[in-house]
C-alpha atoms as a PDB file:
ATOM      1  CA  UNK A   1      13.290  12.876  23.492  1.00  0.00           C
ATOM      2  CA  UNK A   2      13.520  15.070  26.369  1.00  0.00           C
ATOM      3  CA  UNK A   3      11.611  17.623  24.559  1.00  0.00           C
ATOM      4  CA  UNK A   4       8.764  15.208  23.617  1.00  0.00           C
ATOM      5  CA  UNK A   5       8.476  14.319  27.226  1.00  0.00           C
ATOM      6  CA  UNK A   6       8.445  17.698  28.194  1.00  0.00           C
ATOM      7  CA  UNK A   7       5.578  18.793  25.269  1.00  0.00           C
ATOM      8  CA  UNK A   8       3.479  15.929  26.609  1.00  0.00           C
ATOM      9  CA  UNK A   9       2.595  14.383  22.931  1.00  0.00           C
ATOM     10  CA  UNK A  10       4.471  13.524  20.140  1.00  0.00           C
ATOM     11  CA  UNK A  11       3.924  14.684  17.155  1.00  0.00           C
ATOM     12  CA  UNK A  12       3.918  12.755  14.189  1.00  0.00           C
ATOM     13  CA  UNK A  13       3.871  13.137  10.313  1.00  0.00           C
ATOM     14  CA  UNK A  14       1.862  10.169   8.979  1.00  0.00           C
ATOM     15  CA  UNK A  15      -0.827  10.111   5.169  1.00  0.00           C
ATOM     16  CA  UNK A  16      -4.369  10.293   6.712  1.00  0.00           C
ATOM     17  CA  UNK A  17      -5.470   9.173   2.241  1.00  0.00           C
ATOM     18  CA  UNK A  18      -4.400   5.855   2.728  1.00  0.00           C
ATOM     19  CA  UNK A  19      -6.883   3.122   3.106  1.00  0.00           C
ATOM     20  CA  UNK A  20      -5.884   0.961   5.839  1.00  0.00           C
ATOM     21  CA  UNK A  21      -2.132   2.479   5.732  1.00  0.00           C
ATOM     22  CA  UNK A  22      -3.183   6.146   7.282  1.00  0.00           C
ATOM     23  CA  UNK A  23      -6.849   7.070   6.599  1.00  0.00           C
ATOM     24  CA  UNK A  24      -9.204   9.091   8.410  1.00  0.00           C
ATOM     25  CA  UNK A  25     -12.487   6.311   9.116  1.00  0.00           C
ATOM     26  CA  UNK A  26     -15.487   8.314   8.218  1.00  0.00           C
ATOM     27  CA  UNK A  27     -17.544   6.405  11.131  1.00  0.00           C
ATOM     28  CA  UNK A  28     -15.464   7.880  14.181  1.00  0.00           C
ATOM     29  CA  UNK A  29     -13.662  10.465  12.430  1.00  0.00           C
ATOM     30  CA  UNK A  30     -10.353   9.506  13.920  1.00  0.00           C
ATOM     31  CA  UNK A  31      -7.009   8.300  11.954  1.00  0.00           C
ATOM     32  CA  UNK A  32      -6.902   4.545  11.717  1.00  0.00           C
ATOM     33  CA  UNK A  33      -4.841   2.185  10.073  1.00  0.00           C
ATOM     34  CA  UNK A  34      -1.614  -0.371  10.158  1.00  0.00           C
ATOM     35  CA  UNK A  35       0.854   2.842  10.487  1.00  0.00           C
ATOM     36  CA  UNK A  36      -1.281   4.909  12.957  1.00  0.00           C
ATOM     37  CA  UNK A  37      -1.558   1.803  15.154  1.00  0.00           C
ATOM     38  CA  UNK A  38       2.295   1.960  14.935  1.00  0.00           C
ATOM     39  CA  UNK A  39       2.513   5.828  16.028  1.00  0.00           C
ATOM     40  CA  UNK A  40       0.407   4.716  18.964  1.00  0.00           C
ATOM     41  CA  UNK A  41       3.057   1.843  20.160  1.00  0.00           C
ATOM     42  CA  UNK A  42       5.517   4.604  20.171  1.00  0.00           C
ATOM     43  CA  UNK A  43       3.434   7.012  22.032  1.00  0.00           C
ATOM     44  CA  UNK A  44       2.362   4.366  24.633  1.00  0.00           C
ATOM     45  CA  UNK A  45       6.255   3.421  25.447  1.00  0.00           C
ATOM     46  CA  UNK A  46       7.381   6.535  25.235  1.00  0.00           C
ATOM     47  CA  UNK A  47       4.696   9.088  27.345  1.00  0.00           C
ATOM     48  CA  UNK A  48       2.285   6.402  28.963  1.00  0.00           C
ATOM     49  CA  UNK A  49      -0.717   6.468  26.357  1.00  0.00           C
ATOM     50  CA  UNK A  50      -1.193   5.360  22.984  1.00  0.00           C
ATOM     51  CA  UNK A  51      -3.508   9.027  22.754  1.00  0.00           C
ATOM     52  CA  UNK A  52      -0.524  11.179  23.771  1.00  0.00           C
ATOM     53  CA  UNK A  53       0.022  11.925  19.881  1.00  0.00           C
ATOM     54  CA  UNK A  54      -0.384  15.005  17.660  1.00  0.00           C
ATOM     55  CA  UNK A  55      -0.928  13.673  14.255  1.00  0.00           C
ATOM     56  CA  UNK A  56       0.140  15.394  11.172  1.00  0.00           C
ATOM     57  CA  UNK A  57      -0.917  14.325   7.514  1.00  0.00           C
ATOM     58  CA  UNK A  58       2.061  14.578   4.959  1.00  0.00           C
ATOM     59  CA  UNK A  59       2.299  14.323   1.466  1.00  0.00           C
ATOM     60  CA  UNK A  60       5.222  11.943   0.096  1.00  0.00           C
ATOM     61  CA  UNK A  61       6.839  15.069  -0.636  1.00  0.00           C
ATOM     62  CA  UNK A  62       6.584  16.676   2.684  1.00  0.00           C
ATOM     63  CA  UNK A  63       7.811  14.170   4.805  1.00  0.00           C
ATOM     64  CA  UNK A  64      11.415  14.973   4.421  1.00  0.00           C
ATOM     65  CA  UNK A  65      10.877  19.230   4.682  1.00  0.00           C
ATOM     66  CA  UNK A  66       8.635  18.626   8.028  1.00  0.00           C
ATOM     67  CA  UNK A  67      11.623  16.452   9.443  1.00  0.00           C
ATOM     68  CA  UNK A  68      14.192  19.255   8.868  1.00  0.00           C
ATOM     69  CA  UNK A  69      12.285  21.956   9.436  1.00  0.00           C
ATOM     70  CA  UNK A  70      11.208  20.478  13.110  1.00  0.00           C
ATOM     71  CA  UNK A  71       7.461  20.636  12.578  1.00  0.00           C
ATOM     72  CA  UNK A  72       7.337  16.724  13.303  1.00  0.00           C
ATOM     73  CA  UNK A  73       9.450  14.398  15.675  1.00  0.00           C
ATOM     74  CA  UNK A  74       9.065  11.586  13.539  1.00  0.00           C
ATOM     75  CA  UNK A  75       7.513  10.365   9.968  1.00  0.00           C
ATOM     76  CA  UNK A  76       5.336   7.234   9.924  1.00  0.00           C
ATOM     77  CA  UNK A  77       4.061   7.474   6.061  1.00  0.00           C
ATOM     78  CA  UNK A  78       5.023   4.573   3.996  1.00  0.00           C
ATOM     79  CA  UNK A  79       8.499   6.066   3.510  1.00  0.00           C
ATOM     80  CA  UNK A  80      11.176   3.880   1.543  1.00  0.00           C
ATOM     81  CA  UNK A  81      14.443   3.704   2.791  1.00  0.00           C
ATOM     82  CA  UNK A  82      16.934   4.353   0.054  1.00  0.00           C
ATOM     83  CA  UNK A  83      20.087   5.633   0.031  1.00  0.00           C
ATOM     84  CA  UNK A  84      19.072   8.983  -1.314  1.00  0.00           C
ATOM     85  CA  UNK A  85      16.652   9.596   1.803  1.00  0.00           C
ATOM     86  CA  UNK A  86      19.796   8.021   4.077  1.00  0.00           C
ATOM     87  CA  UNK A  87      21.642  11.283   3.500  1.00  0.00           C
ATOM     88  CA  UNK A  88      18.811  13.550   4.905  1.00  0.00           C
ATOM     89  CA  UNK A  89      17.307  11.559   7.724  1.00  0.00           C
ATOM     90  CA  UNK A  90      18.035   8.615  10.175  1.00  0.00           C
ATOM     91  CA  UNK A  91      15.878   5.817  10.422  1.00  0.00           C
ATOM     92  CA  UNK A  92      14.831   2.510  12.288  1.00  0.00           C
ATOM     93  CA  UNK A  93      14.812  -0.964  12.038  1.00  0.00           C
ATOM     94  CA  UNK A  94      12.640  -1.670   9.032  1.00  0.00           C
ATOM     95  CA  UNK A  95       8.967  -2.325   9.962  1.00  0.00           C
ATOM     96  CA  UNK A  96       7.338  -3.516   6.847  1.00  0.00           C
ATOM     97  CA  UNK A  97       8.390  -4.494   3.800  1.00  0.00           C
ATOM     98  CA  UNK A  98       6.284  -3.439   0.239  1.00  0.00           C
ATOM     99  CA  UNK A  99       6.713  -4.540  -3.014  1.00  0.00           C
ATOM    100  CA  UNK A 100       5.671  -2.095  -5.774  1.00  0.00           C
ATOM    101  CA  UNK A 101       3.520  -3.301  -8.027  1.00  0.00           C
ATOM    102  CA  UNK A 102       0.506  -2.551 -10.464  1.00  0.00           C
ATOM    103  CA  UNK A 103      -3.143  -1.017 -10.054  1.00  0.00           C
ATOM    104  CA  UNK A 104      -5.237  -1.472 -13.191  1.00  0.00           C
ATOM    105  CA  UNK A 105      -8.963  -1.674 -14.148  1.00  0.00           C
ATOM    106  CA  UNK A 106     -10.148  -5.901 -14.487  1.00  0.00           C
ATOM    107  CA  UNK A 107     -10.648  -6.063 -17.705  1.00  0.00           C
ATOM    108  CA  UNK A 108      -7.189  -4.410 -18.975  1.00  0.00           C
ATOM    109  CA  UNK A 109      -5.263  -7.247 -19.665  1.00  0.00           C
ATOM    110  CA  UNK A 110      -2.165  -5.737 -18.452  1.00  0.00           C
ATOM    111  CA  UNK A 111       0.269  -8.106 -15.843  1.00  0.00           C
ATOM    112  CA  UNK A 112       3.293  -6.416 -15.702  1.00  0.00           C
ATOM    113  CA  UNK A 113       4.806  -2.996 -16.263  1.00  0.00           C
ATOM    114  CA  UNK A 114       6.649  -3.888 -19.390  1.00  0.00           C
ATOM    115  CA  UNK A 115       3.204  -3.706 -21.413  1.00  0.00           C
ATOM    116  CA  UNK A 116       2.706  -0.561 -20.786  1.00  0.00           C
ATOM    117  CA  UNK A 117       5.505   1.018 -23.028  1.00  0.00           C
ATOM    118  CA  UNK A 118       4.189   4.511 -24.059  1.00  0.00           C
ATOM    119  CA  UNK A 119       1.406   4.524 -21.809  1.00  0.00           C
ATOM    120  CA  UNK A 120       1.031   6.748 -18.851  1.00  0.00           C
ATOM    121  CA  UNK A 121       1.300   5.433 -15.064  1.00  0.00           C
ATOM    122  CA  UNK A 122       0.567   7.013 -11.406  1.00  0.00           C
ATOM    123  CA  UNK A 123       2.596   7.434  -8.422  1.00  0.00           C
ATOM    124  CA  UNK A 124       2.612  10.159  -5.815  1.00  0.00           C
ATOM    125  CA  UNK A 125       4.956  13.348  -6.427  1.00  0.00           C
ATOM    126  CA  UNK A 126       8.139  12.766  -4.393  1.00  0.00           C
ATOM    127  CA  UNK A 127       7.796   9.085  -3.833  1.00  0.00           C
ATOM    128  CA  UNK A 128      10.091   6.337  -4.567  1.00  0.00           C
ATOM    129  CA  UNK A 129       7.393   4.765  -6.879  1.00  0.00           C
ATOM    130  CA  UNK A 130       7.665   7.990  -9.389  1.00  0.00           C
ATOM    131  CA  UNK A 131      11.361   7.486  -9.850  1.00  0.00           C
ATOM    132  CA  UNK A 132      11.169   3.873 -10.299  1.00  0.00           C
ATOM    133  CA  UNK A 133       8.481   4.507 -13.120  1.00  0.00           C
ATOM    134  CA  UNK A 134      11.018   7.108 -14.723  1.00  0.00           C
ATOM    135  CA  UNK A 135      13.589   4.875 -14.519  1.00  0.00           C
ATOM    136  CA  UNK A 136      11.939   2.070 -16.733  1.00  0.00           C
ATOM    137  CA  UNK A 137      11.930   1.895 -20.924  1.00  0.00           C
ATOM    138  CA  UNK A 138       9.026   4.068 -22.448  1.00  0.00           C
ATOM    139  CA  UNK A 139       6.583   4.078 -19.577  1.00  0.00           C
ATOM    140  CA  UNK A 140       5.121   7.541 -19.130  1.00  0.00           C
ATOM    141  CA  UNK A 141       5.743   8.649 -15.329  1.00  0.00           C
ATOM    142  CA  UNK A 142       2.609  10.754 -13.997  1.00  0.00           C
ATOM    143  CA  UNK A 143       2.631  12.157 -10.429  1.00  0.00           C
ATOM    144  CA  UNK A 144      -0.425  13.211  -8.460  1.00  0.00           C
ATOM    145  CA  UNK A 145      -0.086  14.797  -4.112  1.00  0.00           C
ATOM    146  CA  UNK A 146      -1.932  11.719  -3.330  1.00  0.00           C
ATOM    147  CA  UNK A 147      -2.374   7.840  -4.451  1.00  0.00           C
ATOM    148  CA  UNK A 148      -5.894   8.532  -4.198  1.00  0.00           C
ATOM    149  CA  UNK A 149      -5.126  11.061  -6.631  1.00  0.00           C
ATOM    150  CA  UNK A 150      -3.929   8.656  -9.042  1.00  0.00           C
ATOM    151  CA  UNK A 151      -7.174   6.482  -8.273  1.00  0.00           C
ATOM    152  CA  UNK A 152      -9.630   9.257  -9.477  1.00  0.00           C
ATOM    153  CA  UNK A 153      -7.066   9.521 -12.445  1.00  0.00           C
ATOM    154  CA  UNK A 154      -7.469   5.618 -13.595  1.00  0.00           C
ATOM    155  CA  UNK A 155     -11.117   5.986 -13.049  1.00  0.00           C
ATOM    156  CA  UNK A 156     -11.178   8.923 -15.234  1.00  0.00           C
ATOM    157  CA  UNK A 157      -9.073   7.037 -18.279  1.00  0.00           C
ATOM    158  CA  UNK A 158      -6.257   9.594 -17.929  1.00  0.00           C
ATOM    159  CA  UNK A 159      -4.150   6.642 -16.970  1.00  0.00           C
ATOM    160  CA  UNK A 160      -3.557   3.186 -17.622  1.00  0.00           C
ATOM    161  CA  UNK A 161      -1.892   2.074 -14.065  1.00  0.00           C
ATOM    162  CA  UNK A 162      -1.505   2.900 -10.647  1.00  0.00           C
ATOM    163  CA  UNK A 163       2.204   2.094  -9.379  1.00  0.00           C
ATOM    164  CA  UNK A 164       3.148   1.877  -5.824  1.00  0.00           C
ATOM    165  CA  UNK A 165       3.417  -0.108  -2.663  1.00  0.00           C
ATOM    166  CA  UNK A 166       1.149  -3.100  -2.387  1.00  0.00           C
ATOM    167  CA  UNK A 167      -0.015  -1.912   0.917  1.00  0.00           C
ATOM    168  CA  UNK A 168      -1.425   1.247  -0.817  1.00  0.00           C
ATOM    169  CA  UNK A 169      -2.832  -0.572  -4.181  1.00  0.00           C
ATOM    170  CA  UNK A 170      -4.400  -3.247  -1.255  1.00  0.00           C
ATOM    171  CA  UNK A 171      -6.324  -0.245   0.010  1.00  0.00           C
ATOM    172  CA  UNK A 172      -7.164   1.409  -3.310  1.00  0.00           C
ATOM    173  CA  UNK A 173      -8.617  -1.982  -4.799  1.00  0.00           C
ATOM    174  CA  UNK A 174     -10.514  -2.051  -1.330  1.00  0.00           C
ATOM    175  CA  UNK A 175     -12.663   1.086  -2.867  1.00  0.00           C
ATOM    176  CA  UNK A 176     -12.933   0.295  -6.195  1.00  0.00           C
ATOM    177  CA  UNK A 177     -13.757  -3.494  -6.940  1.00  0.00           C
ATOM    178  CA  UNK A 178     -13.405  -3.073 -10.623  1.00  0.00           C
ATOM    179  CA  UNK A 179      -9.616  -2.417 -10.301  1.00  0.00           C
ATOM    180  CA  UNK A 180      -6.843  -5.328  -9.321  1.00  0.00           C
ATOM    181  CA  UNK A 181      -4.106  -5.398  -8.400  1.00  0.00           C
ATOM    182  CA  UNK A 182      -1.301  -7.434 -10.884  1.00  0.00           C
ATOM    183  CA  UNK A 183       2.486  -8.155 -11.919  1.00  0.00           C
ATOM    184  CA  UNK A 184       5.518  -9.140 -10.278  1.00  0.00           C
ATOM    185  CA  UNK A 185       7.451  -6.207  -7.716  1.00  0.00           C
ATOM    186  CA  UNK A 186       8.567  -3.644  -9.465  1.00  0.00           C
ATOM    187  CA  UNK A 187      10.857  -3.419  -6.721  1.00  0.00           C
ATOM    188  CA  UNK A 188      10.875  -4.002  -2.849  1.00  0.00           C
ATOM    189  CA  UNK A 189      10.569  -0.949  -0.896  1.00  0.00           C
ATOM    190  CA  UNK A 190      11.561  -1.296   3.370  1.00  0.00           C
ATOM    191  CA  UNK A 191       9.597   0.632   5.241  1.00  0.00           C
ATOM    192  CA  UNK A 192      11.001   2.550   8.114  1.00  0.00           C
ATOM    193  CA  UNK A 193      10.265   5.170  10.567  1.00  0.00           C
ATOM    194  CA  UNK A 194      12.003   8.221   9.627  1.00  0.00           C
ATOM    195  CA  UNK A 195      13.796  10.956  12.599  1.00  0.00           C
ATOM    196  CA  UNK A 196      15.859  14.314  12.107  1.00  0.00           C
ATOM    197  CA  UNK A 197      19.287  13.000  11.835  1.00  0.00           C
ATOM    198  CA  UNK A 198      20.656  14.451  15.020  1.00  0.00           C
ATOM    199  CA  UNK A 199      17.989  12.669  16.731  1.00  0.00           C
ATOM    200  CA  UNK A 200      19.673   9.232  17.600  1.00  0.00           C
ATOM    201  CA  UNK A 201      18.181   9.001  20.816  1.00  0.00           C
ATOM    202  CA  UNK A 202      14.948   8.334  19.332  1.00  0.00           C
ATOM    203  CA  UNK A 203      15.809   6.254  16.437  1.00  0.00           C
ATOM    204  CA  UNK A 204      17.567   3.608  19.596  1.00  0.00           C
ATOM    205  CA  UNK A 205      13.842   4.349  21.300  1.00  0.00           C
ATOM    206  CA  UNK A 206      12.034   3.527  17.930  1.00  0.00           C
ATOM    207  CA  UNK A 207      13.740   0.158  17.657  1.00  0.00           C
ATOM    208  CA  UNK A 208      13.559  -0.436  20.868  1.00  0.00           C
ATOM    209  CA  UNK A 209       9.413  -0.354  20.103  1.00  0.00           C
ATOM    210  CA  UNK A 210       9.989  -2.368  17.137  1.00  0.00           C
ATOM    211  CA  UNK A 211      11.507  -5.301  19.230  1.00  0.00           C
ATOM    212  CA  UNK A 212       8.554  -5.194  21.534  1.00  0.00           C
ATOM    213  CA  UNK A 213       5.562  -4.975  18.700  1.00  0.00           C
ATOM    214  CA  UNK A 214       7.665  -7.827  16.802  1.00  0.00           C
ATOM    215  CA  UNK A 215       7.922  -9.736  19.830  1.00  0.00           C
ATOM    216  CA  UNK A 216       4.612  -9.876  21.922  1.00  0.00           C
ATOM    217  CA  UNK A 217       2.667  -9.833  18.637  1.00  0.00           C
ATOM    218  CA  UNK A 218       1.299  -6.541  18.209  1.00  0.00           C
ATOM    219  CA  UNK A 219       2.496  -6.176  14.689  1.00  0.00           C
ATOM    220  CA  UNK A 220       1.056  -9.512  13.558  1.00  0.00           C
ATOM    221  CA  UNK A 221      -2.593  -8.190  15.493  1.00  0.00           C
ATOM    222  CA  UNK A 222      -2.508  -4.912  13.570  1.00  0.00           C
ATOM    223  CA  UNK A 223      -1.189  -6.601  10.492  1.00  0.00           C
ATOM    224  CA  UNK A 224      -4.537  -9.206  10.801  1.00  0.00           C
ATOM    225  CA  UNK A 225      -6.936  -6.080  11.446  1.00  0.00           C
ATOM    226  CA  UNK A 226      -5.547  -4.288   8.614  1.00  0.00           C
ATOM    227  CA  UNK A 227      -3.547  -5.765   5.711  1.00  0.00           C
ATOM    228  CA  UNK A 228      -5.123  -9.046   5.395  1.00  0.00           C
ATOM    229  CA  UNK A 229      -6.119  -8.580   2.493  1.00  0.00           C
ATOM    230  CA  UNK A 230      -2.954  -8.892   1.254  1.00  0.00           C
ATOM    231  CA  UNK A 231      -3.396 -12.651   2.666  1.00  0.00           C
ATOM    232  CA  UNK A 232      -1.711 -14.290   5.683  1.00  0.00           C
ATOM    233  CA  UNK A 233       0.408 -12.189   8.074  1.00  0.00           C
ATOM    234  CA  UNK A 234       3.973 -13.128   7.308  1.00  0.00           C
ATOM    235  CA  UNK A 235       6.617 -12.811  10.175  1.00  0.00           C
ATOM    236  CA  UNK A 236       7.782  -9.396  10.929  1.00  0.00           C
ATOM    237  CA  UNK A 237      10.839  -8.034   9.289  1.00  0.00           C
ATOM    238  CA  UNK A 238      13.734  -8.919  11.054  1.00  0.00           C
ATOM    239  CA  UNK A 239      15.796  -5.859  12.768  1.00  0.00           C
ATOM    240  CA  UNK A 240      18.663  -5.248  10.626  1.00  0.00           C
ATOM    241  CA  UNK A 241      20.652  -1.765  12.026  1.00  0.00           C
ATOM    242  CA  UNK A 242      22.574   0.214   9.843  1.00  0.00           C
ATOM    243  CA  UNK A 243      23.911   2.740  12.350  1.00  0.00           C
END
C-alpha cells in the first residue's frame, strides 16, 4: 500500500461494458456503476478522495494477467471466487453475491438451461460462466471478450441464451426489452475484490472498507441506485475470511 500512497491514485482493473456493473454513461462520459462506486470507497479510505483512482477496463480474461503482471493494484470486475482463481490471487471478504442464470429473447419459451440441450449459449471468454456451461449435458458453450458481445450475438440468432451473473443479464435486459431474464441459478458465484497474492496488506485494507460500506449503508445506497432492478436490496453479504 505504501506504493499506492506514494503514486497518489490507485489503479484499478474494473469492465467499463457492463450496464450498471462497470459501464462508461454516455451523458458524462465517466465510469459509473455498482462496482465503480465500490473502487471509489476504497480510494476515499485509502488516499482521501473517491477521484484518486486510475481506472483500467479488463476483459474476464485479463483480470488475472494484469494482477500478476503489476499493471493493476486491485481487480473490481465481477470476478468469482473459486478455488481455481484462489491459487493465483488473494481476495476479500465477499461483496456481492450473483447467481448465474439465463438471458433469452420473450417469446422463446425457454426457463431453464436443461432445454437447451444441443443449442448454443454465451458467456465471456475466461469467465466462470463459460466453464459452468461446458460443464453441463449437451449445451453448446460459446465465448465472446464481452457479455455485450454475447448480446449482439442473441440479437443476431447465432445463439439461443446468454449465461452469466444476474447482475450482468439485469443490465443487458435493461437495453434490450425484448429479452428476459429466466430459470433457476445455474450456480451462485461470490463476488470479491481480487489483489496480487503477496499483497496482504491490502486485502486486510479492502475488508476493512467492506465493514464500513456494509455498515453505514453505502452498499445498500449504491445497491438502490444501481441494481434495483433486480428488486429490493437484500442485506449485504456477511464477511466470511478465508485467510
Amino acid at each position: 500500500m505504501a506504493r499506492i500512497r506514494a503514486r497518489g491514485r490507485l489503479i484499478a482493473g474494473v469492465s467499463q461494458n457492463a450496464y450498471r456493473v462497470g459501464f462508461r454513461d454516455p451523458a458524462t462520459g465517466q465510469l459509473a456503476g455498482f462496482e465503480i462506486d465500490l473502487v471509489r470507497e476504497i480510494a476515499r479510505d485509502l488516499l482521501g478522495s473517491p477521484d484518486r483512482v486510475q481506472f483500467v477496463a479488463l476483459s474476464a480474461a485479463d483480470r488475472i494477467p494484469s494482477l500478476t503482471n503489476g499493471s493493476v493494484d486491485l481487480v473490481v470486475r465481477t470476478m468469482t471466487m473459486t478455488c481455481r482463481d484462489w491459487q493465483q490471487v488473494a481476495f476479500s471478504t465477499e461483496y456481492y453475491r450473483a447467481a448465474q442464470r439465463l438471458l433469452v429473447p420473450r417469446d422463446s419459451g425457454v426457463t431453464n438451461l436443461a432445454q437447451l440441450a444441443g443449442s448454443k449459449v454465451c458467456a465471456a471468454t475466461g469467465s466462470t460462466s463459460i466453464s459452468n456451461i461446458a460443464a453441463y449435458p449437451g449445451v453448446i458453450p460459446v465465448s465472446a471478450a464481452e457479455v455485450l458481445d454475447c448480446l449482439v450475438l442473441l440479437q443476431q440468432q447465432q445463439v439461443a441464451a446468454v449465461s452469466t451473473s444476474d447482475i450482468l443479464l439485469a443490465g443487458l435486459a435493461a437495453q434490450d426489452p425484448t429479452t428476459v431474464v429466466v430459470g433457476p441459478p445455474v450456480k451462485a458465484q461470490p463476488y470479491g475484490v481480487a489483489v496480487a497474492p503477496a499483497a496482504t496488506d491490502l486485502v486486510r485494507f479492502v475488508n476493512r472498507v467492506l465493514e464500513r460500506v456494509r455498515r453505514d449503508g453505502t452498499w445498500r445506497a449504491s445497491y438502490q441506485r444501481w441494481l434495483s432492478i433486480l428488486g429490493p436490496a437484500p442485506a449485504p453479504p456477511p464477511a466470511r475470511y478465508r485467510r
